[in-house]
C-alpha atoms as a PDB file:
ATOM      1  CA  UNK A   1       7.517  26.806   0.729  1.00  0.00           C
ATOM      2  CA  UNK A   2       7.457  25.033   4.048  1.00  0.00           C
ATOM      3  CA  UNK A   3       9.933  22.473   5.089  1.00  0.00           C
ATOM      4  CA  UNK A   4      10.015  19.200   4.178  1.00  0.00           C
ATOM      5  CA  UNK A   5      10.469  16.249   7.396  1.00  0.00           C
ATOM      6  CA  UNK A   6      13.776  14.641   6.582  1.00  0.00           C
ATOM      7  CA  UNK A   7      14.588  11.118   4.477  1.00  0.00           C
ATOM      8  CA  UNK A   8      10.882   9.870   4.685  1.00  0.00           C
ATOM      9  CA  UNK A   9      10.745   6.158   3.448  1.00  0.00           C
ATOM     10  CA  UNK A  10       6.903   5.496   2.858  1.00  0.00           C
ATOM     11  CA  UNK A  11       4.217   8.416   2.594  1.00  0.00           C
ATOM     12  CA  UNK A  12       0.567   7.208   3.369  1.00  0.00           C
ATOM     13  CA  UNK A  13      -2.325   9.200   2.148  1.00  0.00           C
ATOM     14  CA  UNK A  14      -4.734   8.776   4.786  1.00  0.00           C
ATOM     15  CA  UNK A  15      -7.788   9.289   1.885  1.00  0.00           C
ATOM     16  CA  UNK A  16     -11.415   7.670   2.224  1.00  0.00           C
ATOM     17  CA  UNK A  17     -12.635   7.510  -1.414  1.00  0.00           C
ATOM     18  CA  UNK A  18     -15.298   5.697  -3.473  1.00  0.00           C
ATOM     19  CA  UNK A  19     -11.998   2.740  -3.647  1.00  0.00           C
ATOM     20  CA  UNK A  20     -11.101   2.568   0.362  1.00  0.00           C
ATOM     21  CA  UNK A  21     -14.473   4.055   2.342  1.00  0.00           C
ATOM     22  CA  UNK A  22     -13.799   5.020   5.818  1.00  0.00           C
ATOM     23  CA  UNK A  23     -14.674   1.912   7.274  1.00  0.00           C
ATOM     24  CA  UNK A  24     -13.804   0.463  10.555  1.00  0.00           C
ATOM     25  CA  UNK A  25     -12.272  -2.676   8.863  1.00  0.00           C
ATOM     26  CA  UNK A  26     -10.091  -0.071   6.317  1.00  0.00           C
ATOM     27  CA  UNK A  27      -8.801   2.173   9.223  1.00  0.00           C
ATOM     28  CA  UNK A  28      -7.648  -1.337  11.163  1.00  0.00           C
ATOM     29  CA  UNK A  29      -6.363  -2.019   7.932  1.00  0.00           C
ATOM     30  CA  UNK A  30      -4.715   1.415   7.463  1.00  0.00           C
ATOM     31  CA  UNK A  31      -3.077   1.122  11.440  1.00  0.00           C
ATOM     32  CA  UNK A  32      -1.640  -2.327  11.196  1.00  0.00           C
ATOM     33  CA  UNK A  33      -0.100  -1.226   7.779  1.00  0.00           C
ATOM     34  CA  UNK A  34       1.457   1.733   9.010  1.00  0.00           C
ATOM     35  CA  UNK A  35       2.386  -0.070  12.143  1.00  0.00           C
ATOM     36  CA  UNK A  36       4.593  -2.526   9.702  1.00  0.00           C
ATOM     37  CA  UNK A  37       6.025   0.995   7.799  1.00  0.00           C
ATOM     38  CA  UNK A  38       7.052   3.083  10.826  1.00  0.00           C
ATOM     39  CA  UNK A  39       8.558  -0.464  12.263  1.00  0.00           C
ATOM     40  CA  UNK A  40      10.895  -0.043   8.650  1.00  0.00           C
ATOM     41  CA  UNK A  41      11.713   3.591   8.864  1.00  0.00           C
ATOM     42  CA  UNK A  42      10.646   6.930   9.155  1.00  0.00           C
ATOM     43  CA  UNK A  43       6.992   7.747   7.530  1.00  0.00           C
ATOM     44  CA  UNK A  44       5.430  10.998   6.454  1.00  0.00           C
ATOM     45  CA  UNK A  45       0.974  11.543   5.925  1.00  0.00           C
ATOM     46  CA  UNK A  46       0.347  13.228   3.286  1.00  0.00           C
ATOM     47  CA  UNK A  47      -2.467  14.494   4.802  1.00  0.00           C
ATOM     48  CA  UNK A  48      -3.080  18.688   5.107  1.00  0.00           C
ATOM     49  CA  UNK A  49      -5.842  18.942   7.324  1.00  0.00           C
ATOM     50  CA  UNK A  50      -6.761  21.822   5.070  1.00  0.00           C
ATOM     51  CA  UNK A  51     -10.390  19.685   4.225  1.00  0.00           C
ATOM     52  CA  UNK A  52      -9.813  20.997   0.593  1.00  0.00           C
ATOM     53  CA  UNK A  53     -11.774  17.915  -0.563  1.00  0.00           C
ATOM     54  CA  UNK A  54     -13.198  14.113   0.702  1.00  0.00           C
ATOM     55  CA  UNK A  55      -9.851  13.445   1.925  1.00  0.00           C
ATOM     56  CA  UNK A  56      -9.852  13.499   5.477  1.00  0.00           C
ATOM     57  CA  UNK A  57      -7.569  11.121   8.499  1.00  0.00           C
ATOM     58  CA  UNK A  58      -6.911  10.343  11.885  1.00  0.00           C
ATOM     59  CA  UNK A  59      -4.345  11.971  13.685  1.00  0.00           C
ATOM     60  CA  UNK A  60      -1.884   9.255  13.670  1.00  0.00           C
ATOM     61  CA  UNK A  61       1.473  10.883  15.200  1.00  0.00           C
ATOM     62  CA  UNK A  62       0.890   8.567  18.209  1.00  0.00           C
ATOM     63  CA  UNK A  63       1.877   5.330  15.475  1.00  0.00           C
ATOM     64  CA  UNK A  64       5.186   7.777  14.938  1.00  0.00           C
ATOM     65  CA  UNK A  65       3.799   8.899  11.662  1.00  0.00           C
ATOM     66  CA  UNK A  66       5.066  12.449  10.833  1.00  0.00           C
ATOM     67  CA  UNK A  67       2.702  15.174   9.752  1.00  0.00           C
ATOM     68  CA  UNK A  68       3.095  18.263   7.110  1.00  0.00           C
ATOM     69  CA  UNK A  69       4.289  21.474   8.496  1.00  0.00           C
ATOM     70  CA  UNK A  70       1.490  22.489  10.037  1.00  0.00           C
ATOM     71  CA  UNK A  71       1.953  26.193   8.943  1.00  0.00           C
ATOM     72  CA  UNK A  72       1.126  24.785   4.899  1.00  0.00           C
ATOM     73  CA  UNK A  73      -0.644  27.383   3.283  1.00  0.00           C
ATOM     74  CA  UNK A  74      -2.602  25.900   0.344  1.00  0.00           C
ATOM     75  CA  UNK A  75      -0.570  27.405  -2.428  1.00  0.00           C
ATOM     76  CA  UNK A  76       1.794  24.926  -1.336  1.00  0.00           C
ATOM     77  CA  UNK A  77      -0.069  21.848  -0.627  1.00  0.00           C
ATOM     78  CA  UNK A  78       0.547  20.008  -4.420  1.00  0.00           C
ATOM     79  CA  UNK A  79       4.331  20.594  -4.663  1.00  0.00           C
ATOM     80  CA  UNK A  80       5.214  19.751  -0.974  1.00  0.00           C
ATOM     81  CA  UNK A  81       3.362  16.484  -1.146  1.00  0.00           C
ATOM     82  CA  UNK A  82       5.004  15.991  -4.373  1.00  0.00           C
ATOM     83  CA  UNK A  83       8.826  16.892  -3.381  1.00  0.00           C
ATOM     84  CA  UNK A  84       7.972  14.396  -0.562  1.00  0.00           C
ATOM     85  CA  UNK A  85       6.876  11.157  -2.974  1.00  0.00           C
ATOM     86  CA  UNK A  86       9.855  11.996  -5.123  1.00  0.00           C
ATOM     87  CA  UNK A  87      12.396  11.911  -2.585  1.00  0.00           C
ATOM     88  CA  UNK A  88      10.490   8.964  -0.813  1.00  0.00           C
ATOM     89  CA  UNK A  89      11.823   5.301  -1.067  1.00  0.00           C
ATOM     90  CA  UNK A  90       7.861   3.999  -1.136  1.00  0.00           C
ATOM     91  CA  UNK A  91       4.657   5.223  -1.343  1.00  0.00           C
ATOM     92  CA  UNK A  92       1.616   3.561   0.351  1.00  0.00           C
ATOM     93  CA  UNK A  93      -1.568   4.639   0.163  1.00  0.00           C
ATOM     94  CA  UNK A  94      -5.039   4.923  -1.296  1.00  0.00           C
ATOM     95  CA  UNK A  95      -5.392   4.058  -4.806  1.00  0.00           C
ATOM     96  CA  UNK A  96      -5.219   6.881  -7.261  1.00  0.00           C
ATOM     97  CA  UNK A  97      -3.752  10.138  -7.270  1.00  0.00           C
ATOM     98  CA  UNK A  98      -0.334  10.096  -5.613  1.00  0.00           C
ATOM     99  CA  UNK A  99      -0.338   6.333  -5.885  1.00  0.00           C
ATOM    100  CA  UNK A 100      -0.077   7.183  -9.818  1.00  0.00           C
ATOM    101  CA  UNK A 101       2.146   9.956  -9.586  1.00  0.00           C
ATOM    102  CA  UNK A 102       5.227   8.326  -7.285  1.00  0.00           C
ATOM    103  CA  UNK A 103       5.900   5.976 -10.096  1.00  0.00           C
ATOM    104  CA  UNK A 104       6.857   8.391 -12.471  1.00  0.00           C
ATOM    105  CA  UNK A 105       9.481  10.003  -9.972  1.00  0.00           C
ATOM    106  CA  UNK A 106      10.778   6.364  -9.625  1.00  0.00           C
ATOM    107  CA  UNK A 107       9.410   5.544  -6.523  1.00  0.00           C
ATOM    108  CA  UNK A 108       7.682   2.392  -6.078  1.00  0.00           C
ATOM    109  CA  UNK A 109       4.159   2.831  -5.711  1.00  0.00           C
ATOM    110  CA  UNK A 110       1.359   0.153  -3.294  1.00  0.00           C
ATOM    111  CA  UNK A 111      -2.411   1.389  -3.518  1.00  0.00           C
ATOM    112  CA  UNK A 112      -4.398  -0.318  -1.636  1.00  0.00           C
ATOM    113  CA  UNK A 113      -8.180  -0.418  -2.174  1.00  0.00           C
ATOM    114  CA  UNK A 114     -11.365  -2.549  -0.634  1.00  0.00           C
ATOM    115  CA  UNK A 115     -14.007  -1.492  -3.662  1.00  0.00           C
ATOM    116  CA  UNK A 116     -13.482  -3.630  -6.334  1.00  0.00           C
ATOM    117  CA  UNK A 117     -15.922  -1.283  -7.823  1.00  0.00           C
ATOM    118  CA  UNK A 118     -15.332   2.080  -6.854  1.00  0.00           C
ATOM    119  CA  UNK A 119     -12.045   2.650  -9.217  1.00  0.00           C
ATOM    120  CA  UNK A 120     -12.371   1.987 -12.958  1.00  0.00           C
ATOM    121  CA  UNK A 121     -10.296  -0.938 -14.447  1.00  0.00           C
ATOM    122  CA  UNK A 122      -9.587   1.112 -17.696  1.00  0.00           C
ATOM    123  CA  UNK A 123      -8.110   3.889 -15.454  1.00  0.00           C
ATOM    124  CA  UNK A 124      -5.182   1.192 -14.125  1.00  0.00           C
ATOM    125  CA  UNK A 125      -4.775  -0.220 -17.775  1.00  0.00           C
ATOM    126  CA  UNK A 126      -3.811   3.703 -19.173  1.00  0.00           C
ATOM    127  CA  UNK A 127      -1.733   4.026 -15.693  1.00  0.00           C
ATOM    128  CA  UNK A 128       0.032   1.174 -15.949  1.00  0.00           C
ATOM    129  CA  UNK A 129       0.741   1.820 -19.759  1.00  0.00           C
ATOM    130  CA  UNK A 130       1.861   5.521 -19.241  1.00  0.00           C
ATOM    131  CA  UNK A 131       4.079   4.502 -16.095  1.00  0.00           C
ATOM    132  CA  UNK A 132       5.564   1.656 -18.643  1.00  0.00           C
ATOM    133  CA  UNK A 133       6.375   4.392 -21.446  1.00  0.00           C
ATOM    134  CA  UNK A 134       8.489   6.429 -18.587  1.00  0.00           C
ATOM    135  CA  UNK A 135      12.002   5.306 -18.383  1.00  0.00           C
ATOM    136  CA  UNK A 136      12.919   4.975 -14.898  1.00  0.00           C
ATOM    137  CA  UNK A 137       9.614   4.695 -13.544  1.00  0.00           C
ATOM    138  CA  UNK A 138       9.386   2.965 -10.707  1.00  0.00           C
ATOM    139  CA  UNK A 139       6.383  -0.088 -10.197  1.00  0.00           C
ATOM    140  CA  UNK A 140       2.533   1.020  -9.168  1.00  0.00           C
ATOM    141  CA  UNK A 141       1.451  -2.492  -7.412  1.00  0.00           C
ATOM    142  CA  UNK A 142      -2.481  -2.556  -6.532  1.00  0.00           C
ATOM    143  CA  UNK A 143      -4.004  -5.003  -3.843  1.00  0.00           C
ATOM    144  CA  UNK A 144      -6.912  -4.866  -2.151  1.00  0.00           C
ATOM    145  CA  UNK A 145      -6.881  -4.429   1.673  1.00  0.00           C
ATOM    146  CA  UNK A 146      -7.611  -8.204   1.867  1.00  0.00           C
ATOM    147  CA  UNK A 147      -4.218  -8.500  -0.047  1.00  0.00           C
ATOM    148  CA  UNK A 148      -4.939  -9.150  -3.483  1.00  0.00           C
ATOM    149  CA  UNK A 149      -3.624  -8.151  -6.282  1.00  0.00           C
ATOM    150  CA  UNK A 150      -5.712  -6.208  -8.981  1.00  0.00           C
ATOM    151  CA  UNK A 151      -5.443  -8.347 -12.115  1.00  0.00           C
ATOM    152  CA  UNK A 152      -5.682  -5.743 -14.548  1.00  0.00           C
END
């Protein structure tokens, strides 16, 4: 497996999705947020550049945002991104996916989303109830990019 960057504090999936569309108002959004992470500490993208699905970002190592290896072959893509939410402090990012999964490795979880409508209210309900069953699961808090909170 490829190495992991060292002591990451935040991971940011830079993901356009049905929830966050790859607007110019969410990629401001998305700079001035990492801006305020990489002023805290160190932060990782969880990003492959292997275009294995919708998921695609902006080259942001100019913000100080630090890549995966770039020699990832795909076999390895899931557990490196993984290892790197569990041994994270937070995890920022689009919500869904990891922003589900960093919560049950204890790591507190912000997914941030601009579509009220394009993530299903039932799916944060069973989240929310699963991460609650896990002892030692860390929080999964979800705002929009306008900065609030989902109520469900």
């Amino acid at each position: 497996m490829a190495p992991r960057p060292p002591n990451p504090i935040s991971n940011i999936i830079q993901a356009a999705g049905s929830g966050a569309p790859a607007t110019a108002e969410n990629r401001a959004f998305v700079r001035r947020t990492l801006e305020a992470l990489v002023a805290r500490g160190p932060v990782v993208s969880l990003a492959t550049g292997l275009r294995l699905d919708d998921h695609d970002g902006d080259d942001l190592r100019a913000l100080g945002v630090q890549p995966l290896p770039s020699q990832l072959h795909p076999r390895d893509n899931l557990a490196l991104q993984s290892a790197l939410v569990a041994g994270a402090a937070g995890f920022a990012g689009t919500y869904g996916g990891f922003s589900y999964l960093a919560p049950f490795f204890g790591v507190p979880s912000t997914a941030y989303y601009s579509n009220v409508h394009g993530f299903s209210a039932r799916h944060l309900v069973m989240a929310r109830s699963a991460i609650g069953a896990v002892a030692g699961s860390g929080p999964l808090d979800v705002r929009s990019t306008g900065g609030e909170r989902a109520a469900h």
